[in-house]
N, C-alpha and C. Protein backbone atom coordinates (compact mmCIF):
# COMPACT_ATOMS: atom_id res chain seq x y z
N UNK A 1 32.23 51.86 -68.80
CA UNK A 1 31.48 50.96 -69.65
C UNK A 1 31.67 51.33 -71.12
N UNK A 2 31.58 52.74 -71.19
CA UNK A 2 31.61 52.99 -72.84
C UNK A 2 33.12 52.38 -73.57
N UNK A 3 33.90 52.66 -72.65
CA UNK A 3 35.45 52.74 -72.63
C UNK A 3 35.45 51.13 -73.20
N UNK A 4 34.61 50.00 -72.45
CA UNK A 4 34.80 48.66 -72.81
C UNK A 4 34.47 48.35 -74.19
N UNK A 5 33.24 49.34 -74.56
CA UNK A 5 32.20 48.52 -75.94
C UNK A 5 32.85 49.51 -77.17
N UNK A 6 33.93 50.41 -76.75
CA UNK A 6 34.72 51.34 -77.78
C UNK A 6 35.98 50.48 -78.40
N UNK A 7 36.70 49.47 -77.17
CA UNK A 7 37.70 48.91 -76.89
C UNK A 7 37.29 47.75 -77.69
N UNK A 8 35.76 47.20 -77.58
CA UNK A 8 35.34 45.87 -78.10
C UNK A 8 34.92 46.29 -79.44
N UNK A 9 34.66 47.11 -79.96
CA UNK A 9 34.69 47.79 -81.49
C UNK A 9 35.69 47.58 -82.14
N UNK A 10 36.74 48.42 -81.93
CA UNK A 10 37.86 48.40 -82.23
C UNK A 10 38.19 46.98 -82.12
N UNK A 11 38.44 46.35 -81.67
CA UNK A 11 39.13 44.93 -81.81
C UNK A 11 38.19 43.90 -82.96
N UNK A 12 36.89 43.98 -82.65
CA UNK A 12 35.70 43.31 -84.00
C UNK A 12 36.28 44.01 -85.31
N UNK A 13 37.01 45.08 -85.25
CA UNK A 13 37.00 45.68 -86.60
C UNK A 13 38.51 45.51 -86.88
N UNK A 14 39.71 45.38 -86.45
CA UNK A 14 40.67 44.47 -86.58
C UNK A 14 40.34 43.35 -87.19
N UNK A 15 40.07 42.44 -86.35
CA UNK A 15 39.93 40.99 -86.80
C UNK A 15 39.26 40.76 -88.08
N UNK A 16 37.94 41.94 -88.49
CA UNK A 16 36.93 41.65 -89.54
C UNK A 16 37.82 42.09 -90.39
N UNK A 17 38.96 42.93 -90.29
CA UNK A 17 40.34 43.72 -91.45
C UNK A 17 40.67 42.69 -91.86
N UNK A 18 41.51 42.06 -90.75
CA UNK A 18 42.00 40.84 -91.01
C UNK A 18 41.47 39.74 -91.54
N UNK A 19 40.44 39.30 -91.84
CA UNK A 19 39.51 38.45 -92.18
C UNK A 19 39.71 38.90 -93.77
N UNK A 20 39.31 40.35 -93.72
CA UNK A 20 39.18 40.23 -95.07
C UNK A 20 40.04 40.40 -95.71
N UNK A 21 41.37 40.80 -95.66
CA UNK A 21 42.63 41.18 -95.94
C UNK A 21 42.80 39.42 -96.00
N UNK A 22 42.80 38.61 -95.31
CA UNK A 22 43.38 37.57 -95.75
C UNK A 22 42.76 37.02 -96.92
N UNK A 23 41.06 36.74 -96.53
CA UNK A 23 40.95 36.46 -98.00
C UNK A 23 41.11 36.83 -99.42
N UNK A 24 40.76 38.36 -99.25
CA UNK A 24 41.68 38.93 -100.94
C UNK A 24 43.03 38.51 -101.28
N UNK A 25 43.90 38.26 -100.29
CA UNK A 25 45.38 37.10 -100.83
C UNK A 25 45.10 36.45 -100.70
N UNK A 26 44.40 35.49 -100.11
CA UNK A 26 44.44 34.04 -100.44
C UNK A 26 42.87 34.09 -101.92
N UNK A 27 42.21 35.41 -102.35
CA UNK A 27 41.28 34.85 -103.58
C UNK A 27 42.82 35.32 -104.75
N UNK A 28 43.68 36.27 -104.52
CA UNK A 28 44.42 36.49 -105.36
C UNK A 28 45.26 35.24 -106.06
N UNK A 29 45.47 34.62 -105.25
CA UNK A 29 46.14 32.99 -105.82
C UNK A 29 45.54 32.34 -106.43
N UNK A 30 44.12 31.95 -106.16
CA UNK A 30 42.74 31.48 -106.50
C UNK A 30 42.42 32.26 -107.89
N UNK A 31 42.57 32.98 -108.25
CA UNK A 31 42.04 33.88 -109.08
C UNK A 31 42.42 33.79 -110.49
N UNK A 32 41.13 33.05 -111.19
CA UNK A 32 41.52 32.94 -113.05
C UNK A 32 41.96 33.99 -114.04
N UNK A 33 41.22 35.05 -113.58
CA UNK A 33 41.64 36.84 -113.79
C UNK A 33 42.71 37.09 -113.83
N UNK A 34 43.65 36.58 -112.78
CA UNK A 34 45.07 36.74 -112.41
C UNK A 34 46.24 35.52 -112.91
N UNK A 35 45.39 34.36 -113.15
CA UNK A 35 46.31 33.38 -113.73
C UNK A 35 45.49 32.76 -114.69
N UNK A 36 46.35 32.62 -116.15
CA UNK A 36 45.46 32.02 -117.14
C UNK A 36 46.11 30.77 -117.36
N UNK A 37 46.76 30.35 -116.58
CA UNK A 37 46.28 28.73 -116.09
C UNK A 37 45.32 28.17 -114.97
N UNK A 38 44.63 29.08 -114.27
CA UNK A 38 43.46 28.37 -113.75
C UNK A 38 42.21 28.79 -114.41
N UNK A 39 42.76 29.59 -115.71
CA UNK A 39 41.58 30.05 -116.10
C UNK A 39 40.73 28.99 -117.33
N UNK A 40 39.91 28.33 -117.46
CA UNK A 40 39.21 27.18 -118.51
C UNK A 40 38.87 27.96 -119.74
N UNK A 41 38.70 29.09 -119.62
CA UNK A 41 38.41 29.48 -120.70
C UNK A 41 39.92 30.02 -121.78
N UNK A 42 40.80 30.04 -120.91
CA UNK A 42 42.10 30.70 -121.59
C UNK A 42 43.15 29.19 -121.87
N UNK A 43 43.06 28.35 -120.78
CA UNK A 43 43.64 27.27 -120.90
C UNK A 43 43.00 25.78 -121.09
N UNK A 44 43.39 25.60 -122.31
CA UNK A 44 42.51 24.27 -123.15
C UNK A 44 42.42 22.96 -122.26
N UNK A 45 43.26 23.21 -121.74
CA UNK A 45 44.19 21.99 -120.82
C UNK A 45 42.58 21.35 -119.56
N UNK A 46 42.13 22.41 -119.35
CA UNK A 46 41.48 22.29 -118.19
C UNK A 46 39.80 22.70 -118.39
N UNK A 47 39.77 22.94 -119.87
CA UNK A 47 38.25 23.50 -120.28
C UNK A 47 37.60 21.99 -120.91
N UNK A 48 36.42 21.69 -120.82
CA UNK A 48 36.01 20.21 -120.91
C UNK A 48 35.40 19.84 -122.64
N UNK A 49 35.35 21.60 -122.67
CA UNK A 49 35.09 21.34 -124.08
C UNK A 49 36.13 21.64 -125.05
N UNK A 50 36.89 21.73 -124.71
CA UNK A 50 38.23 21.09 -125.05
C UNK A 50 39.27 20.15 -125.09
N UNK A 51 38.82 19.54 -124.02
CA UNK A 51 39.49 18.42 -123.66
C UNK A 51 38.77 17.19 -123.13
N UNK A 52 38.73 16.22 -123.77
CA UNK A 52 37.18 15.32 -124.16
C UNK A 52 37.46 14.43 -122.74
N UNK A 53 38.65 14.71 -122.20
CA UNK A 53 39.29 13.42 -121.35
C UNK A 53 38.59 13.46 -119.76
N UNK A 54 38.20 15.24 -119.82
CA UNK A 54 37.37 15.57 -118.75
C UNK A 54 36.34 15.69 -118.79
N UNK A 55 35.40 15.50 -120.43
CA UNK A 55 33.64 15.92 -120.56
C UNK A 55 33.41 14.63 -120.49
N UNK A 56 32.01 14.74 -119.31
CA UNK A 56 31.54 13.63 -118.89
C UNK A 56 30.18 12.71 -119.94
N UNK A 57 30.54 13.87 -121.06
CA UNK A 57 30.05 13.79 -122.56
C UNK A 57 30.57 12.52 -123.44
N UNK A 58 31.86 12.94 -123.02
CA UNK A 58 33.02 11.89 -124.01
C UNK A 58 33.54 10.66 -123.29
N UNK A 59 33.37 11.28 -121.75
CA UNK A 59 34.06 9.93 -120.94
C UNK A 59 33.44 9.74 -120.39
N UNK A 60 32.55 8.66 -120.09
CA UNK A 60 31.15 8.03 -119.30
C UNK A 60 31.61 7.76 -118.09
N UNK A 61 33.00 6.83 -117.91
CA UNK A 61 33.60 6.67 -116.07
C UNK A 61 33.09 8.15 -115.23
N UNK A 62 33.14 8.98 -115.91
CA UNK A 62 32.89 10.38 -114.84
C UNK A 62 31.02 11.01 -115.28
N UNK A 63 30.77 10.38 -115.60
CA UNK A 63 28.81 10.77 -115.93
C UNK A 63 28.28 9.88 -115.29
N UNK A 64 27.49 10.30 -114.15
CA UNK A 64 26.67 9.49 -112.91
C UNK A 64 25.08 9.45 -114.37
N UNK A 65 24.90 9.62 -115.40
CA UNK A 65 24.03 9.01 -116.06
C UNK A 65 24.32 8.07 -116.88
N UNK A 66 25.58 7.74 -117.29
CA UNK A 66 26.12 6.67 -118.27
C UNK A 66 26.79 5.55 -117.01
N UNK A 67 26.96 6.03 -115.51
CA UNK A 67 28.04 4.73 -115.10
C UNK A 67 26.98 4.61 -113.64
N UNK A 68 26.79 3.43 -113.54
CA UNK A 68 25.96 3.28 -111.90
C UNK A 68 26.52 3.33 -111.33
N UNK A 69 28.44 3.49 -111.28
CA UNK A 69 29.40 3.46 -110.07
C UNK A 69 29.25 4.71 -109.27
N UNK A 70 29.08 5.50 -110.27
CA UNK A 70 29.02 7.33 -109.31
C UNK A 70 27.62 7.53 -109.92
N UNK A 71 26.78 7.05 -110.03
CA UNK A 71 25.18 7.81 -109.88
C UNK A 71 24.81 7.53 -108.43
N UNK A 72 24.28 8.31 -107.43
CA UNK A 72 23.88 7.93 -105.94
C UNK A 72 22.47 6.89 -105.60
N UNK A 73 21.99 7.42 -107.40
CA UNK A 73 20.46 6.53 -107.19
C UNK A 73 20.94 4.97 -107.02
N UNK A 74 22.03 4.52 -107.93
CA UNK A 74 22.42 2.68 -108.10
C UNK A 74 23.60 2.46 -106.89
N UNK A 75 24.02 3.81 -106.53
CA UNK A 75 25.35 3.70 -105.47
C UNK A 75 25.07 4.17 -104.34
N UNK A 76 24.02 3.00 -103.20
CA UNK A 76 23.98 3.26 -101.93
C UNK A 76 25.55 4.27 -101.43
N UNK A 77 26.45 3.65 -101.56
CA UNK A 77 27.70 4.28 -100.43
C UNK A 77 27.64 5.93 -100.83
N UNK A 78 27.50 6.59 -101.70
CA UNK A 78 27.86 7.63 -102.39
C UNK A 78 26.36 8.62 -102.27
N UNK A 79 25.40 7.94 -101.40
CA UNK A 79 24.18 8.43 -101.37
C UNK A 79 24.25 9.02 -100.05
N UNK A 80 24.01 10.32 -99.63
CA UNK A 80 23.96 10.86 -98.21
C UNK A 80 22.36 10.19 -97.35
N UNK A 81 21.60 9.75 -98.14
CA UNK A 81 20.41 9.48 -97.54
C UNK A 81 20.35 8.38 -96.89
N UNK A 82 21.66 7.27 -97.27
CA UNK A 82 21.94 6.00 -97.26
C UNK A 82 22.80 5.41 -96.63
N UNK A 83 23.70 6.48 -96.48
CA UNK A 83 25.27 6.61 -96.06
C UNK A 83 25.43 7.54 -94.93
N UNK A 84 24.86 7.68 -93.98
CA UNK A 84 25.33 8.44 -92.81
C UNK A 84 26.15 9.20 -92.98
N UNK A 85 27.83 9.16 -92.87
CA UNK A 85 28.99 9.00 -92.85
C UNK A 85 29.37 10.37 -93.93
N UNK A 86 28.24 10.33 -94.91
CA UNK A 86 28.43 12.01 -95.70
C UNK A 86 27.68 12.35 -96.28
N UNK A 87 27.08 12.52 -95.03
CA UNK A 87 25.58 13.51 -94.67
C UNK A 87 25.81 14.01 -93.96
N UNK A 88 26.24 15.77 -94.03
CA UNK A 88 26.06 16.68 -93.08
C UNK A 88 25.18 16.82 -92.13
N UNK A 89 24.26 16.80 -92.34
CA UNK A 89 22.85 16.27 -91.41
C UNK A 89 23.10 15.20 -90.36
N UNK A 90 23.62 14.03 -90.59
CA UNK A 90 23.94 13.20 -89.71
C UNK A 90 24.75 12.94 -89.54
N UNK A 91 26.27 13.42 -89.61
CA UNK A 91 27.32 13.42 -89.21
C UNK A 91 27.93 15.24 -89.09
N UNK A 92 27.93 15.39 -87.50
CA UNK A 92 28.78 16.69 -87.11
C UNK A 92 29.89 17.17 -87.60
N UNK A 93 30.87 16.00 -88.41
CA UNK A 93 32.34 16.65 -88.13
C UNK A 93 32.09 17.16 -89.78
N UNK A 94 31.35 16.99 -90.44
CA UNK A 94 31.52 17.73 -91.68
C UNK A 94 30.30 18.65 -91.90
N UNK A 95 29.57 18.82 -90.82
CA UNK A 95 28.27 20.12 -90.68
C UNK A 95 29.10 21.32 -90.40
N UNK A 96 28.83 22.23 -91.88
CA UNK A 96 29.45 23.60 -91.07
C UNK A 96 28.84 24.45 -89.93
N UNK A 97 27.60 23.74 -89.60
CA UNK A 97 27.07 24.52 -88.99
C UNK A 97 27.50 24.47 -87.35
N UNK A 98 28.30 22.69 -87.48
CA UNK A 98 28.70 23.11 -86.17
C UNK A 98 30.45 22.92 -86.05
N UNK A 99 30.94 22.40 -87.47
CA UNK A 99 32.29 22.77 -87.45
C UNK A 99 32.71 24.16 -88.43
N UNK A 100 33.11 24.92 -87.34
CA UNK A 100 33.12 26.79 -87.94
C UNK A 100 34.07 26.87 -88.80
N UNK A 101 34.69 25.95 -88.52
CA UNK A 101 36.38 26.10 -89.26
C UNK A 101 35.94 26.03 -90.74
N UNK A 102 34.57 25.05 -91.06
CA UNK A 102 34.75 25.26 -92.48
C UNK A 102 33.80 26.12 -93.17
N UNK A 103 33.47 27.27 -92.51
CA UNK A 103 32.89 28.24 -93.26
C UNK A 103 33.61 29.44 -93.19
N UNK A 104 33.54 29.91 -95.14
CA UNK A 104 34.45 31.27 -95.11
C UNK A 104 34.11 32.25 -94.31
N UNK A 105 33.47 32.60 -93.33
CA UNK A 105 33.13 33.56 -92.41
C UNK A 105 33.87 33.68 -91.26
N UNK A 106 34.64 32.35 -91.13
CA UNK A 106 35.59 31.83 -90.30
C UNK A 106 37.39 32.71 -90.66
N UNK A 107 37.88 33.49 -89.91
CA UNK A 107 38.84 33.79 -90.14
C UNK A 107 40.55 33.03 -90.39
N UNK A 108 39.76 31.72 -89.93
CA UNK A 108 41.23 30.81 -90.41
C UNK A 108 40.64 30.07 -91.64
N UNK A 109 39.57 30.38 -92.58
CA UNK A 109 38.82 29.46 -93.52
C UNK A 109 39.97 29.05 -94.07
N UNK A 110 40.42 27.97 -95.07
CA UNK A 110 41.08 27.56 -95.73
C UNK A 110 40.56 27.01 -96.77
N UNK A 111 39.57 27.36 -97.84
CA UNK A 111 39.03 26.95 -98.99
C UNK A 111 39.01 27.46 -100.76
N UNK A 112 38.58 26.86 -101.26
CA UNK A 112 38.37 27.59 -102.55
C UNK A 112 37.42 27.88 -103.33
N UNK A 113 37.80 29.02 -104.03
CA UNK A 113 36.16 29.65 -104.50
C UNK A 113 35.54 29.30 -105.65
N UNK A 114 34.07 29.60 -106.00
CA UNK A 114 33.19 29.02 -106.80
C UNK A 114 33.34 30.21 -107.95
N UNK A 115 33.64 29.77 -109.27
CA UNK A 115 33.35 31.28 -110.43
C UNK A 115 33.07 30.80 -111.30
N UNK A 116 32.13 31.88 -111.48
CA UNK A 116 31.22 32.28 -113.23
C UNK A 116 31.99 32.31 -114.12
N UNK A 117 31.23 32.37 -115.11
CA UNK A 117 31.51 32.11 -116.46
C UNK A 117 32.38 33.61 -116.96
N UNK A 118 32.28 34.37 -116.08
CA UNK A 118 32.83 35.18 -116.01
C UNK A 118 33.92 35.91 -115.43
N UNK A 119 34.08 34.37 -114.76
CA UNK A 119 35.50 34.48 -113.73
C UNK A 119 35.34 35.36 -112.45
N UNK A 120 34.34 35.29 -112.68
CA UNK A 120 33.95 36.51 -111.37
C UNK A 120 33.53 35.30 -110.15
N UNK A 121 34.18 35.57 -108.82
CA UNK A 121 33.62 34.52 -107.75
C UNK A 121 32.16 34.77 -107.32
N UNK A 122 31.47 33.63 -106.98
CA UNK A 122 30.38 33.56 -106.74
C UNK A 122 29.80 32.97 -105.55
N UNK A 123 31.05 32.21 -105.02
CA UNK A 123 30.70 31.30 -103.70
C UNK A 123 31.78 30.57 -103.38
N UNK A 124 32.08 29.60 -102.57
CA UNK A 124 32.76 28.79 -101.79
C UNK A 124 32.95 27.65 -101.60
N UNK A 125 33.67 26.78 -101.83
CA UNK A 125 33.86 25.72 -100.73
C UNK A 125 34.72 25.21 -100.31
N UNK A 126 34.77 23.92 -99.18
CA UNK A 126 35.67 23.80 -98.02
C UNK A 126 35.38 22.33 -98.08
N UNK A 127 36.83 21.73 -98.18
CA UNK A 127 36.72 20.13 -97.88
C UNK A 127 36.57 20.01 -96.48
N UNK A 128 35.32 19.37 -96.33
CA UNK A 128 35.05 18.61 -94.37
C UNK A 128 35.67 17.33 -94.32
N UNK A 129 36.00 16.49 -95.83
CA UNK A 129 36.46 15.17 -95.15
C UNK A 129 36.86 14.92 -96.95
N UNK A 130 37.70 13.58 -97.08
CA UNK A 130 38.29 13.18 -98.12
C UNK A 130 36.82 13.09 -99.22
N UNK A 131 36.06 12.57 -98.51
CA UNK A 131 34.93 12.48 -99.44
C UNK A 131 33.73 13.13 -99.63
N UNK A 132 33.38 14.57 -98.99
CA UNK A 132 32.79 15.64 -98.78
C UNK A 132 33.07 16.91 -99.13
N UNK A 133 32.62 17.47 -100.25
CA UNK A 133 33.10 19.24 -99.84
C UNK A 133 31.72 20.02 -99.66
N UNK A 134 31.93 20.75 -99.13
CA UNK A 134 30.68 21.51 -98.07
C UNK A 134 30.52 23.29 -99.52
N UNK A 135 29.52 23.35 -99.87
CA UNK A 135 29.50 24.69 -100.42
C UNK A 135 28.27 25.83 -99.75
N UNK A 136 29.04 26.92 -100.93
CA UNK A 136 28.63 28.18 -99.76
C UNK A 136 28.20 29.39 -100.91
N UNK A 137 26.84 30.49 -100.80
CA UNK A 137 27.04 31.20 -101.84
C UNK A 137 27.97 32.21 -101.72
N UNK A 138 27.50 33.28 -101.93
CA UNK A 138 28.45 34.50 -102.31
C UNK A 138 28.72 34.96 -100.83
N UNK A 139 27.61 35.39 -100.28
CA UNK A 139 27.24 35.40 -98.92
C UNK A 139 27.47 34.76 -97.76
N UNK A 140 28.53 33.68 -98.10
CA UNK A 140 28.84 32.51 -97.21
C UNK A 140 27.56 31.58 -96.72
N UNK A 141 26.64 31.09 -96.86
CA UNK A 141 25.33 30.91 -96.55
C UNK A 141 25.89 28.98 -97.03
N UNK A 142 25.35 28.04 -96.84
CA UNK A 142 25.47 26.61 -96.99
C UNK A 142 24.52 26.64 -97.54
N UNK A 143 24.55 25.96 -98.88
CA UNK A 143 23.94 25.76 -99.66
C UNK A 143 23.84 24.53 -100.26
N UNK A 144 24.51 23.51 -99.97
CA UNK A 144 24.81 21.96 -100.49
C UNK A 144 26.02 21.55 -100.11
N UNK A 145 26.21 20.40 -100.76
CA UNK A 145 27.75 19.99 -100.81
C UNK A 145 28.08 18.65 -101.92
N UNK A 146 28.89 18.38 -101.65
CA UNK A 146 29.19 17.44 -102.87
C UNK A 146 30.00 16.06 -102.45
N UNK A 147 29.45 15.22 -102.82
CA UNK A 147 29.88 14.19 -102.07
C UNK A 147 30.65 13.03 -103.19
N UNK A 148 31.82 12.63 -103.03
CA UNK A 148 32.87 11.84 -103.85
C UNK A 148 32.06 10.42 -104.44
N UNK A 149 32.30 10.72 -105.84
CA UNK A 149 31.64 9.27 -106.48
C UNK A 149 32.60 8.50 -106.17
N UNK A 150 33.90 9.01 -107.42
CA UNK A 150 34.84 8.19 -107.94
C UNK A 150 35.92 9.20 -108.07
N UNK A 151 37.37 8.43 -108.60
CA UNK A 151 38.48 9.04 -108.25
C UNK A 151 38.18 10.51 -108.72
N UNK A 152 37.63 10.92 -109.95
CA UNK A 152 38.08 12.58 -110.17
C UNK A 152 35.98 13.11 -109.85
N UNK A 153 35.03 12.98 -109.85
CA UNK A 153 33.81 13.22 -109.58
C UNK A 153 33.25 12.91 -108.44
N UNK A 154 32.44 14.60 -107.85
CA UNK A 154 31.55 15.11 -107.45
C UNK A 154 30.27 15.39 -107.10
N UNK A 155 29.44 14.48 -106.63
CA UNK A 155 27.89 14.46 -106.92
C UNK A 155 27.12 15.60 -106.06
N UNK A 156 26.48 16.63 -106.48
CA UNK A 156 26.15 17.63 -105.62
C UNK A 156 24.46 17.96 -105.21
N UNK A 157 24.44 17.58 -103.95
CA UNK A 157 23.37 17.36 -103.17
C UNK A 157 22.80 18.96 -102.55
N UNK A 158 21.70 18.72 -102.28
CA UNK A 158 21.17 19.85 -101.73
C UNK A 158 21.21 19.71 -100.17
N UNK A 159 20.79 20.68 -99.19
CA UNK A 159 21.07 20.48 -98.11
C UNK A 159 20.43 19.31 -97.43
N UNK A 160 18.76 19.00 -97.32
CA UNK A 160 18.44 17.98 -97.08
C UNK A 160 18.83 16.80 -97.62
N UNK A 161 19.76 16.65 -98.91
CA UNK A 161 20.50 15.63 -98.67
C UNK A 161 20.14 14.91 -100.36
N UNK A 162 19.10 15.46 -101.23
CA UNK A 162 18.71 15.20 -102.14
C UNK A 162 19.72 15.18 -103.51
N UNK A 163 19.93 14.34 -104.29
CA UNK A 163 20.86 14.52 -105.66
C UNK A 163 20.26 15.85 -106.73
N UNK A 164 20.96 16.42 -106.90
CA UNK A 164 20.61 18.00 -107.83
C UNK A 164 20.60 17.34 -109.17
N UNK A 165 21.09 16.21 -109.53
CA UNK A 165 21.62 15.96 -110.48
C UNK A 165 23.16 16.59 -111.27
N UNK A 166 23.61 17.78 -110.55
CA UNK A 166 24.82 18.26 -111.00
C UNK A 166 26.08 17.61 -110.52
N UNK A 167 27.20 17.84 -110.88
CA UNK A 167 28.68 16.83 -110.74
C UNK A 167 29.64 17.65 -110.90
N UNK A 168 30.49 17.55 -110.15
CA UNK A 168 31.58 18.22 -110.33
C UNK A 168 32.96 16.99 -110.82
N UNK A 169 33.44 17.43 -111.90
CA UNK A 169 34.44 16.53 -112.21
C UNK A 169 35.90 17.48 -112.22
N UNK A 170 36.96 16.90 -111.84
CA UNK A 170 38.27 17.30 -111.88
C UNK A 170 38.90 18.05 -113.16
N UNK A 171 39.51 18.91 -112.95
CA UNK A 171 40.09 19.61 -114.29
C UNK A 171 41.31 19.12 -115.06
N UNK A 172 41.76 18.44 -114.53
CA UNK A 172 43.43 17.56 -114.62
C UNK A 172 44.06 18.52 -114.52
N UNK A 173 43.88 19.33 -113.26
CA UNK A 173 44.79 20.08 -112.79
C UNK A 173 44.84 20.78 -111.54
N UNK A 174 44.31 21.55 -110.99
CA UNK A 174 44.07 22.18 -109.65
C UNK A 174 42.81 22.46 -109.34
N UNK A 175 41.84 22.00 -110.03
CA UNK A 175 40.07 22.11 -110.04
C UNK A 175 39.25 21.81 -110.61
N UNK A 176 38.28 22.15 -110.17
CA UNK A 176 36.97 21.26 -110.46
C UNK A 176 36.39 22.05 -111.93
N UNK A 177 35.36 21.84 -112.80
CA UNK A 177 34.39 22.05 -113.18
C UNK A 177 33.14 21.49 -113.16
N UNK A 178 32.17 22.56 -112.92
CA UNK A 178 30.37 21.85 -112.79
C UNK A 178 29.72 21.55 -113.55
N UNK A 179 28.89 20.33 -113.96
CA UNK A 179 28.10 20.16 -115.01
C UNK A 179 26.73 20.02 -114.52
N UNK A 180 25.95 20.34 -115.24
CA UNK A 180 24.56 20.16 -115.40
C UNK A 180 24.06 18.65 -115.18
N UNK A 181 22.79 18.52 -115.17
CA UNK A 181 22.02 17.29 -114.78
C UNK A 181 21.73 16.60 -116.57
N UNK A 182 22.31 16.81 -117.32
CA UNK A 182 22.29 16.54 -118.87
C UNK A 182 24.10 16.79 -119.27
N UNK A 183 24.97 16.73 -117.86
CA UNK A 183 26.44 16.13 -118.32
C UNK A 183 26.92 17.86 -119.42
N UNK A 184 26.28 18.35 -119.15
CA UNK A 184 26.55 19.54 -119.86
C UNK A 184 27.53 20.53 -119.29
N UNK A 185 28.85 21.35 -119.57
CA UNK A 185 29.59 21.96 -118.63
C UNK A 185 28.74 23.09 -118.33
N UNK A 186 28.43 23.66 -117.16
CA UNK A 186 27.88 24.87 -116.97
C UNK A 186 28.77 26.56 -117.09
N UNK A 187 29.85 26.38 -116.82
CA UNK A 187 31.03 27.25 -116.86
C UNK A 187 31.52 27.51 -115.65
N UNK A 188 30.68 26.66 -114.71
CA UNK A 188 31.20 27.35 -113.43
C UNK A 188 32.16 26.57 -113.10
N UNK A 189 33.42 26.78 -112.12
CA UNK A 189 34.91 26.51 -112.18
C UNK A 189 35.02 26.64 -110.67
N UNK A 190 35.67 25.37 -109.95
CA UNK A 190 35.99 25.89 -108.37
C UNK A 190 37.53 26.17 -108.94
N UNK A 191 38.36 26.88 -108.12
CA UNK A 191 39.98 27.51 -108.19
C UNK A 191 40.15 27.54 -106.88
């Protein structure tokens, strides 16, 4: 018996190697620290206060308070409370809770991470569907998700399904940045 739960150790602690060995190369690619083209603060290209084409300040098509197309309050479809279809809650195939694949705790995760203003990662997330991404804190824990207004914006809901008022809009390039409920950039950066 001991021989089995020594044997079953050893193999949990492989796989958890492996787990984490994969994600430090796959955060190394991900990583603004390591490339100062995903980094917003080093590259103008992709920082919003730099580039007016992405502040939802300067361009109203992407501010769910200047456009009723992507606010969820005037846009039944884009509303999880309203819309079945992307609401984790009422639709399984984009609940991480019961599809594993999309939580980083998952050893085949395939997602990208959430960072501070300090470039330092802070959390997670994982597209469940073209118009859903599922997020996660530091801890892997589900914490919201964000559900597709319009072509480059993000509307980010809490778990019961409520608007935070925050948005994630596209970087015109390989990621997102988060804004505040006042269209304000917060600094935080998915990569």
């Amino acid at each position: 018996m001991r021989k089995i739960v020594l044997f079953g150790l050893i193999v949990l602690s492989i796989f958890s190697g492996k787990a984490n060995a994969q994600g430090d190369a796959f955060l190394k690619k991900h990583n603004p620290k390591l490339d100062a083209n995903l980094d917003p603060f080093a590259n103008s290209r992709i920082n919003p206060d730099s580039n007016s084409s992405i502040n939802p300040v300067f361009n109203w098509n992407i501010n769910p308070l200047e456009s009723a197309e992507v606010n969820p309050i005037f846009n039944a479809a884009i509303n999880p409370l309203k819309n079945p279809s992307v609401n984790p809650n009422a639709n399984e195939l984009i609940n991480p809770e019961f599809m594993k694949s999309l939580s980083p705790a998952n050893p085949g995760w395939n997602g990208l991470f959430l960072f501070n203003k300090d470039n330092e990662p802070f959390g997670y997330v994982s597209v469940a569907s073209q118009d859903v991404i599922i997020c996660f804190d530091k801890d892997g824990k589900w914490n919201g998700y964000f559900v597709k207004a319009g072509k480059s914006i993000y509307n980010f809901f809490n778990i019961p399904g409520v608007w935070t008022g925050m948005f994630l809009c596209l970087d015109s390039s390989a990621g997102y940045n988060l804004f505040d409920k006042d269209g304000k950039w917060t600094g935080i950066h998915i990569k």
